[in-house]
N, C-alpha and C. Protein backbone atom coordinates (compact mmCIF):
# COMPACT_ATOMS: atom_id res chain seq x y z
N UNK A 1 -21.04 -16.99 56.45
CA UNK A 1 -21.25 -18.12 55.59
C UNK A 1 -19.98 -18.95 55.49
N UNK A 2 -18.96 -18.55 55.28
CA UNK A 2 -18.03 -18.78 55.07
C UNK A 2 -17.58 -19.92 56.50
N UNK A 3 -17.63 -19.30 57.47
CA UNK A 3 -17.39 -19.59 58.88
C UNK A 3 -17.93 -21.02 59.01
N UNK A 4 -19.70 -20.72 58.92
CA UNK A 4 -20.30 -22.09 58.69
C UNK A 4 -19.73 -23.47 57.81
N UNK A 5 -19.19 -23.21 56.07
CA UNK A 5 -18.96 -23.88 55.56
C UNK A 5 -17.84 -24.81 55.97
N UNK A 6 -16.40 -24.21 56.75
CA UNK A 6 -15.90 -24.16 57.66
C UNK A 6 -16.19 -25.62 58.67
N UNK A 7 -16.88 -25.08 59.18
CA UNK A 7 -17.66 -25.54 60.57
C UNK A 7 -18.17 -26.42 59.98
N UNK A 8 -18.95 -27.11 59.03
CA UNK A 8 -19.31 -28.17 58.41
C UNK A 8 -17.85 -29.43 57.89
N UNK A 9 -16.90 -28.70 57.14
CA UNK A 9 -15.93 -29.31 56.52
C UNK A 9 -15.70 -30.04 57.89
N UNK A 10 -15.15 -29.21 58.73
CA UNK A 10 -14.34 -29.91 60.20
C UNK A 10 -15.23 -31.17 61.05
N UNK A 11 -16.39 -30.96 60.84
CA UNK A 11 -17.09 -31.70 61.31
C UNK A 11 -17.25 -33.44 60.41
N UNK A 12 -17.50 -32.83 59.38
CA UNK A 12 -17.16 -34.20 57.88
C UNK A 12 -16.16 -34.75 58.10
N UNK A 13 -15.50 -33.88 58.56
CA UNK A 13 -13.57 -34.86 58.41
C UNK A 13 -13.37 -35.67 60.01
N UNK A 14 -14.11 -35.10 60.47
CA UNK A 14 -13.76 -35.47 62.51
C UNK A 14 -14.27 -36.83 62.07
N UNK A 15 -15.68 -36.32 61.85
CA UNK A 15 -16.93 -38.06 61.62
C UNK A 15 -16.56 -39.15 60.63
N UNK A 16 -15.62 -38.66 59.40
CA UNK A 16 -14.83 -39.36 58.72
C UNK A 16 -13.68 -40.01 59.47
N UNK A 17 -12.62 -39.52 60.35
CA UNK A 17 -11.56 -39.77 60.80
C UNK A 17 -12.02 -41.04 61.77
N UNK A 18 -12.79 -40.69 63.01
CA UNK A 18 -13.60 -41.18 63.87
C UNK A 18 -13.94 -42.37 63.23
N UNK A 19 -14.84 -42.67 62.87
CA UNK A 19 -15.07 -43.84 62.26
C UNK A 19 -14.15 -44.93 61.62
N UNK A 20 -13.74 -43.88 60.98
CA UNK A 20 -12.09 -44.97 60.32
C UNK A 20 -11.30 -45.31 61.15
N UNK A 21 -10.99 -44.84 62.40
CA UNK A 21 -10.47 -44.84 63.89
C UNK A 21 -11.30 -46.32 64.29
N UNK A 22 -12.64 -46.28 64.30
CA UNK A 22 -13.44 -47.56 64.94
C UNK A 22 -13.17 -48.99 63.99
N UNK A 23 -12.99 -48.62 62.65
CA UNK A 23 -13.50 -49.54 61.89
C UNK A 23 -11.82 -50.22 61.91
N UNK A 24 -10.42 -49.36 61.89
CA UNK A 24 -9.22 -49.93 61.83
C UNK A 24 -9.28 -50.69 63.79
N UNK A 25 -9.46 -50.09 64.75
CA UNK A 25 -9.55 -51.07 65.95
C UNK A 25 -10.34 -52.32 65.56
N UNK A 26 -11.66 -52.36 65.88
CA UNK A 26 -12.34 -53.46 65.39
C UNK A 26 -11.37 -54.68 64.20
N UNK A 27 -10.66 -53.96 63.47
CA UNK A 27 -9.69 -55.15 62.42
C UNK A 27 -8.78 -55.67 63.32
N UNK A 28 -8.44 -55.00 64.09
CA UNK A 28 -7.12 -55.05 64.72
C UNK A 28 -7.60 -55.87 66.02
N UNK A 29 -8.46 -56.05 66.19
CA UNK A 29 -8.88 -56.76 67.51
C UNK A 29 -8.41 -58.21 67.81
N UNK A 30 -7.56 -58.72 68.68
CA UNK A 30 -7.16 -60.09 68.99
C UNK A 30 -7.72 -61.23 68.49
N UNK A 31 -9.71 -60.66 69.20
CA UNK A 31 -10.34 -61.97 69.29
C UNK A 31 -10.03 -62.69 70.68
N UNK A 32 -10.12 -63.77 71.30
CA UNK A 32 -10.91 -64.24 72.17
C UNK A 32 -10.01 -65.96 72.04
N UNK A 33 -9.69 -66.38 73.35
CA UNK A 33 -9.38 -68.00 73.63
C UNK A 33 -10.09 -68.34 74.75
N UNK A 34 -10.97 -69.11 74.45
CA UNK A 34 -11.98 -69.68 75.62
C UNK A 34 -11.09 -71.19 76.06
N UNK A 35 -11.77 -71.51 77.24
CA UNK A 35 -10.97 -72.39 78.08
C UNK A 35 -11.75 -73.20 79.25
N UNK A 36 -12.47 -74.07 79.05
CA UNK A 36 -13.22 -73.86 79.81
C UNK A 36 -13.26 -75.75 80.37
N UNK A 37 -12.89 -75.85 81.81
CA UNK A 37 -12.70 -77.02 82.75
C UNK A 37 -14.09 -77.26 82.59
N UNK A 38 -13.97 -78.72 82.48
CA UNK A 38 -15.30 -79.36 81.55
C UNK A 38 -15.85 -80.28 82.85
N UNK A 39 -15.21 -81.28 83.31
CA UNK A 39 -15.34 -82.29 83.59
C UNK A 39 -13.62 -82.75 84.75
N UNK A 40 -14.08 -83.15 85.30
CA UNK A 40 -13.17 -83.98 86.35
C UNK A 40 -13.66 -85.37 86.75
N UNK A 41 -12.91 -86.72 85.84
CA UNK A 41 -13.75 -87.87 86.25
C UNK A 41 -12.28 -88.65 87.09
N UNK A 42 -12.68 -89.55 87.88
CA UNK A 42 -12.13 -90.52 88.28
C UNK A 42 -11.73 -91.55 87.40
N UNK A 43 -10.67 -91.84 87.17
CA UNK A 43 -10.08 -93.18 86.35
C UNK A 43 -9.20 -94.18 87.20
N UNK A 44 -8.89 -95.67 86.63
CA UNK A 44 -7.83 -96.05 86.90
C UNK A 44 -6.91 -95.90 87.46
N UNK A 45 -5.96 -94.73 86.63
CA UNK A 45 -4.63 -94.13 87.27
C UNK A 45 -5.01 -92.93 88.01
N UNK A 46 -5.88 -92.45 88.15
CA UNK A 46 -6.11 -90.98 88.75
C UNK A 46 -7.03 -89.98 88.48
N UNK A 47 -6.82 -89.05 87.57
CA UNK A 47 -8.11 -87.70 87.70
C UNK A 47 -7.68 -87.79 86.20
N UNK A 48 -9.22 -87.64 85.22
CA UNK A 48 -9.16 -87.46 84.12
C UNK A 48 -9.76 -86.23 84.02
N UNK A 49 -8.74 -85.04 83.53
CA UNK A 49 -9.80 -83.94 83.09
C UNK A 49 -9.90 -83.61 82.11
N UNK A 50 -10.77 -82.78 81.54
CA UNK A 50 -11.67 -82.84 80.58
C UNK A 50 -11.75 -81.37 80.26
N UNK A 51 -11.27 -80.57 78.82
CA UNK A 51 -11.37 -79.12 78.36
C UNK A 51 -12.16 -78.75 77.30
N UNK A 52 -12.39 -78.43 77.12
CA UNK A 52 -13.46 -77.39 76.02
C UNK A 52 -12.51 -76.32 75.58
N UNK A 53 -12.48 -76.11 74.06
CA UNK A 53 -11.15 -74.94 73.79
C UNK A 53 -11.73 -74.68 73.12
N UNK A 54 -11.67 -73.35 72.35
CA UNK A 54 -11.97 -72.68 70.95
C UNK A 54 -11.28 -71.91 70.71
N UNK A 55 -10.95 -71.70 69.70
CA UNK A 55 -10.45 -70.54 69.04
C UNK A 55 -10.78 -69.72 68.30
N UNK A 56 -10.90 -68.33 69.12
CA UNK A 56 -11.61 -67.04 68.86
C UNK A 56 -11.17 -66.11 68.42
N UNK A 57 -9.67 -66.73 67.60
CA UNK A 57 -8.64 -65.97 67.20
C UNK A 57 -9.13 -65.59 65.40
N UNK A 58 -9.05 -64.50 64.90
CA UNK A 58 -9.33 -64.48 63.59
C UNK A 58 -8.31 -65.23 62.66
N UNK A 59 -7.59 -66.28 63.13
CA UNK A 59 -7.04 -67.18 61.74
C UNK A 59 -5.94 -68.19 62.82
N UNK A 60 -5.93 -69.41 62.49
CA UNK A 60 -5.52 -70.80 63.29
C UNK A 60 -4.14 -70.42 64.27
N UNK A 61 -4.85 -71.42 65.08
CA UNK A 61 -3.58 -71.48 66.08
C UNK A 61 -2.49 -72.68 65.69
N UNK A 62 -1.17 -72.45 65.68
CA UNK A 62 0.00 -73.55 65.41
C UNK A 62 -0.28 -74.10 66.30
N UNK A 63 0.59 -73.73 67.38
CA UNK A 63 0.36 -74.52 68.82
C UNK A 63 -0.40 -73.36 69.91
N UNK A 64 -0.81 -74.73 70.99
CA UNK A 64 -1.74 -74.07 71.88
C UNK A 64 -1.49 -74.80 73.40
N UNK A 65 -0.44 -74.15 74.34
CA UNK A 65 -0.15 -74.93 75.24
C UNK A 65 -0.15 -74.00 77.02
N UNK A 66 -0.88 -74.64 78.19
CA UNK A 66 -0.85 -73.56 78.88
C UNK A 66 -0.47 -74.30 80.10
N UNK A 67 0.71 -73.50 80.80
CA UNK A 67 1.10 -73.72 82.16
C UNK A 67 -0.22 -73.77 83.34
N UNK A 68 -0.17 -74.80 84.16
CA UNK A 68 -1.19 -74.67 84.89
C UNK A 68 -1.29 -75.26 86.51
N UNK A 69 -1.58 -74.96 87.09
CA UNK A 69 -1.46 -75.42 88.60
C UNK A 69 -2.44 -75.85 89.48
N UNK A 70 -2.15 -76.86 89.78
CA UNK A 70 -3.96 -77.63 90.70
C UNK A 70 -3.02 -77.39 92.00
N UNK A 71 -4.46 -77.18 92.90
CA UNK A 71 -4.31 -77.08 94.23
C UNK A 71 -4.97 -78.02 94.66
N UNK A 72 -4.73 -78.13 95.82
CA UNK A 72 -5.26 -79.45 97.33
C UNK A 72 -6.56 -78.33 97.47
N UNK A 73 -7.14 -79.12 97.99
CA UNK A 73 -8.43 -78.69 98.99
C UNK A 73 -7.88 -77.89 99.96
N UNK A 74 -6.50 -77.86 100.50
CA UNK A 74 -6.96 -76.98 101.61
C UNK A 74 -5.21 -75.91 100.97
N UNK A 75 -5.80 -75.82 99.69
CA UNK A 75 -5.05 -74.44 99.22
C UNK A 75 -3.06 -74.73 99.19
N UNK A 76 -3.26 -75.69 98.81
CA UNK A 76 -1.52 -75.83 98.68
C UNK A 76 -1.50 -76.42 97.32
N UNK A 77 -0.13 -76.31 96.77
CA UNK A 77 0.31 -76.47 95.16
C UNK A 77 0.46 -78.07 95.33
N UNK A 78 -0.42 -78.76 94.65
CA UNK A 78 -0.49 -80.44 94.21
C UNK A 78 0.85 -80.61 93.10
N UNK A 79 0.48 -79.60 92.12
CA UNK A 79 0.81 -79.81 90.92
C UNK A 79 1.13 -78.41 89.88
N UNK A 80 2.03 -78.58 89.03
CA UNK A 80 2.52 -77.50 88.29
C UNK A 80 2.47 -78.65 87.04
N UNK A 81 1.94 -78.49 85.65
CA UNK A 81 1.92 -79.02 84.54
C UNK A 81 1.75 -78.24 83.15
N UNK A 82 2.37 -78.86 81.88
CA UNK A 82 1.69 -78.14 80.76
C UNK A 82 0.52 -78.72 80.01
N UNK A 83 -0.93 -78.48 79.99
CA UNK A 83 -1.52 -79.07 79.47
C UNK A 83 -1.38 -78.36 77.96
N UNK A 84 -0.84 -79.55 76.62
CA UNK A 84 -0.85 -78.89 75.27
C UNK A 84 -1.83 -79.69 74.53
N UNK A 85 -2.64 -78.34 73.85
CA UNK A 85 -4.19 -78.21 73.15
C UNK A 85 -3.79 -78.55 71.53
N UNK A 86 -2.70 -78.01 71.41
CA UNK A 86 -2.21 -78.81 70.30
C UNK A 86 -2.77 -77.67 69.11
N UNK A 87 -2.78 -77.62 67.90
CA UNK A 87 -3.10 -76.91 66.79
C UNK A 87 -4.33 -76.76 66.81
N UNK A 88 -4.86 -75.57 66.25
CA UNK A 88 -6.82 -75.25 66.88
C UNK A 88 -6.77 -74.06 65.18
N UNK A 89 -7.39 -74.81 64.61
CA UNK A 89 -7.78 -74.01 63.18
C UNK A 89 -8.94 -73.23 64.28
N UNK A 90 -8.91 -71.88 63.29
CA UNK A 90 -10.02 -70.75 63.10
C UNK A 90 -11.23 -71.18 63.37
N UNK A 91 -11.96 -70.56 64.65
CA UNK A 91 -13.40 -71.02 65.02
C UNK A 91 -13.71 -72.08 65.30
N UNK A 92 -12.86 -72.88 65.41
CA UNK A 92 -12.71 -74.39 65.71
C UNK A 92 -12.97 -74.60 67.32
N UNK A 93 -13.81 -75.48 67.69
CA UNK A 93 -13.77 -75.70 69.58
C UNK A 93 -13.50 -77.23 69.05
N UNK A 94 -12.51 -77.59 70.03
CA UNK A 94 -12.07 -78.85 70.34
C UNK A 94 -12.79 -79.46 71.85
N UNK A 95 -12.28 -81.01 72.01
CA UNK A 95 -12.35 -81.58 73.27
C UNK A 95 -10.98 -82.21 73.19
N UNK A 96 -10.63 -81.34 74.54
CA UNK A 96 -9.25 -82.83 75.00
C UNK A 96 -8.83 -83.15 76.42
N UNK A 97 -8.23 -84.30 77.01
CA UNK A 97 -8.64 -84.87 77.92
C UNK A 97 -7.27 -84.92 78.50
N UNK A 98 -6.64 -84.44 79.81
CA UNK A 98 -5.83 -85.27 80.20
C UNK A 98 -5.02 -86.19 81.31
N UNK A 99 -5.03 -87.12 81.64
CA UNK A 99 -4.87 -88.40 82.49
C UNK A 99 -4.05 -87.67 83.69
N UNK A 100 -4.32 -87.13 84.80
CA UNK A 100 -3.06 -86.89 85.87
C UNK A 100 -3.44 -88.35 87.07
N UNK A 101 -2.11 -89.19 86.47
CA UNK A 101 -1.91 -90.19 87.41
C UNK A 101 -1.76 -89.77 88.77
N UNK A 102 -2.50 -90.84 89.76
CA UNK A 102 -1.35 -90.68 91.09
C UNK A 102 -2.49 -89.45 91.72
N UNK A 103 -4.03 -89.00 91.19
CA UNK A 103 -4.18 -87.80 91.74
C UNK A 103 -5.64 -88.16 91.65
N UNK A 104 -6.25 -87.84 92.88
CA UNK A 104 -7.73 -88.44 93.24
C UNK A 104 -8.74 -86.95 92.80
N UNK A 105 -9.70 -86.78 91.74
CA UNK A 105 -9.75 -85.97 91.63
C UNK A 105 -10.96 -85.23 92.87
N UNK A 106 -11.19 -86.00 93.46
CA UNK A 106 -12.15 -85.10 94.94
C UNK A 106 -10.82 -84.43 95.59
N UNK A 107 -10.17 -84.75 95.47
CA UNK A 107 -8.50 -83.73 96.11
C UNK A 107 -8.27 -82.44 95.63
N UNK A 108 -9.01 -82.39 94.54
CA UNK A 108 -8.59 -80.99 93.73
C UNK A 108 -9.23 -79.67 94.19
N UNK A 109 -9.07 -78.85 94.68
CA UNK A 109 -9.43 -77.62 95.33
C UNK A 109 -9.52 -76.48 94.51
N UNK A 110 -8.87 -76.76 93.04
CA UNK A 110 -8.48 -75.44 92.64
C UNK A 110 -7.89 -75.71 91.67
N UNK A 111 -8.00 -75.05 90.01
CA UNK A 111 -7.06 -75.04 88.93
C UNK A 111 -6.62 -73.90 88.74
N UNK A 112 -5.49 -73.59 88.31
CA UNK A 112 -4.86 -72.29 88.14
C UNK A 112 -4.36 -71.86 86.51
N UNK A 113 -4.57 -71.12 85.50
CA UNK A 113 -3.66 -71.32 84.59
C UNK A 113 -2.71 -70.04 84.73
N UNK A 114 -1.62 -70.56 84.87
CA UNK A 114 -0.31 -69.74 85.42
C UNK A 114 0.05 -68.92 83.94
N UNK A 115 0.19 -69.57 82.81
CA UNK A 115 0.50 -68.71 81.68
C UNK A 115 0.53 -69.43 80.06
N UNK A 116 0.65 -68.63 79.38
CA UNK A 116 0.58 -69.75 77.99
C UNK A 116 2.33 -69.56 77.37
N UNK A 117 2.66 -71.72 78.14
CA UNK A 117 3.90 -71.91 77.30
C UNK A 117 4.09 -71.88 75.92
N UNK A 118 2.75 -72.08 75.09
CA UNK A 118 3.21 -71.70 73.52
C UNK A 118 1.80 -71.26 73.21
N UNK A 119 1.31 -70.34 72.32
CA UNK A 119 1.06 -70.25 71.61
C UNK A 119 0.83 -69.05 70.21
N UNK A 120 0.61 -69.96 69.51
CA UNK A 120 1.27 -69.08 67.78
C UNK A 120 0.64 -69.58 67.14
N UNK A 121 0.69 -68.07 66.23
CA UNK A 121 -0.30 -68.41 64.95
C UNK A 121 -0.15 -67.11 64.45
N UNK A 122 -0.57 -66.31 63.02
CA UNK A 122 -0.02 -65.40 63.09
C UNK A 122 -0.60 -64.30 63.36
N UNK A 123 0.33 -63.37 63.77
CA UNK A 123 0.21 -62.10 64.42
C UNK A 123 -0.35 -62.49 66.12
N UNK A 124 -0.33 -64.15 66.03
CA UNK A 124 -0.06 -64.40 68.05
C UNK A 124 0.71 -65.35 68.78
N UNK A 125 0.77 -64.30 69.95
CA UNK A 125 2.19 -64.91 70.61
C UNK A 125 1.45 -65.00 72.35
N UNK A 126 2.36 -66.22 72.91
CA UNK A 126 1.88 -66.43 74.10
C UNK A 126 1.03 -65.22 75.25
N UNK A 127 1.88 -63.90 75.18
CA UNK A 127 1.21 -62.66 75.75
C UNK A 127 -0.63 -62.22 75.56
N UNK A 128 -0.68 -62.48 73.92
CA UNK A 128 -1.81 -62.51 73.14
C UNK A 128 -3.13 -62.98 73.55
N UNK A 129 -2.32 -64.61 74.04
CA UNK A 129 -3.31 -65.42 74.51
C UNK A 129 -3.84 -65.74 75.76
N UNK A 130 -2.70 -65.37 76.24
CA UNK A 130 -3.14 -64.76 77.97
C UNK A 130 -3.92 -63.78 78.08
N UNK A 131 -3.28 -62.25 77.57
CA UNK A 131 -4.63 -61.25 77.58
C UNK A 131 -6.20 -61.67 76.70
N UNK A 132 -6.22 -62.22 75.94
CA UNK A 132 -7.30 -62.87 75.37
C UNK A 132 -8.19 -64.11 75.92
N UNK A 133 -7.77 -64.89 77.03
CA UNK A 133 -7.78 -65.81 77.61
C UNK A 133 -9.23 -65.38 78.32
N UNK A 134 -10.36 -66.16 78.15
CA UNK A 134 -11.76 -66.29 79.02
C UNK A 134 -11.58 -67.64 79.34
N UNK A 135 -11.78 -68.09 81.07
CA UNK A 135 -12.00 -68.89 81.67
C UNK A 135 -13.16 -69.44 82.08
N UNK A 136 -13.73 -70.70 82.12
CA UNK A 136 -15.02 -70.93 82.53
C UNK A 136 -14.96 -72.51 83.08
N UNK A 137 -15.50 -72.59 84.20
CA UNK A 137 -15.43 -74.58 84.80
C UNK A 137 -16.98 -75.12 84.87
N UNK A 138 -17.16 -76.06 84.35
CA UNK A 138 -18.41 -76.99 84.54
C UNK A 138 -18.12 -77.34 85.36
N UNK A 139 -17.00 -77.83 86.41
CA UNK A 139 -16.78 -78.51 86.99
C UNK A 139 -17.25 -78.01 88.71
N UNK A 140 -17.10 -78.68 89.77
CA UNK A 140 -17.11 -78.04 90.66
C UNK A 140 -16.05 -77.29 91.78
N UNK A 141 -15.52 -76.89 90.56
CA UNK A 141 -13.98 -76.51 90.92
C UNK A 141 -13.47 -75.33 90.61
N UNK A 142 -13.30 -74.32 90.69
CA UNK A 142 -12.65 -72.71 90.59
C UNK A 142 -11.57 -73.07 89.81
N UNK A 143 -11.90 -72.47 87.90
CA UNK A 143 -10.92 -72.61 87.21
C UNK A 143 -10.87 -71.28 86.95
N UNK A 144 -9.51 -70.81 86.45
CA UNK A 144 -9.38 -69.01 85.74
C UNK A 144 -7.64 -69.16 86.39
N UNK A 145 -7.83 -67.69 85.92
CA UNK A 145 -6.45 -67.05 86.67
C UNK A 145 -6.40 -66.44 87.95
């Protein structure tokens, strides 16, 4: 009897521990920065592109800025730039757009995002948002890492 009662306690405390184990990860979880190449139009000066952002972070981003690299069609570096998303409150999806003069966008072969030059907010730091980072392109163009 004794043995059993035992054998019950240990089991209460595992399924207690366990759980409190799931429920402190789950708090602790990053959350999520979506990113997603929207649009590539032709302008005036050159290639207007076009992002979709959200922030999937559980509480606002300060800044939100990411190193990034377009390729040629036939796989060579066009371009190295920072596109900055700028401050992104909690659950918030933005649109923002930006002008690369001088650059035809049927030329574009390829977007790259190389890494995140800033972003913060608290308890995140550029590393954060890279491992958290989901990529996605409307466009007809291979965006991600």
């Amino acid at each position: 009897m004794r043995h059993l009662l035992k054998s019950c306690v240990l089991t209460t405390l595992l399924l207690l521990t366990s759980g409190l184990a799931a429920q402190a990860q789950d708090s602790t979880s990053p959350g999520h920065f979506d990113l997603q190449l929207n649009r590539l139009s032709p302008s005036g000066q050159g290639c207007l592109m076009t992002f979709v952002v959200h922030n999937g972070f559980p509480g606002p981003l300060d800044k939100s800025a990411f190193e990034m690299v377009i390729f040629n069609g036939d796989g060579l570096v066009e371009r190295m730039t920072v596109f900055d998303f700028g401050a992104l409150p909690e659950g918030k999806t933005v649109v923002r757009q930006f002008e690369m003069p001088n650059m035809a966008c049927e030329g574009v072969g390829r977007i790259l995002v190389n890494g995140a030059k800033a972003c913060t907010g608290e308890g995140i730091t550029p590393d954060t948002c890279i491992g958290a980072l989901k990529t996605d392109s409307k466009a007809d163009v291979p965006f991600g890492s």
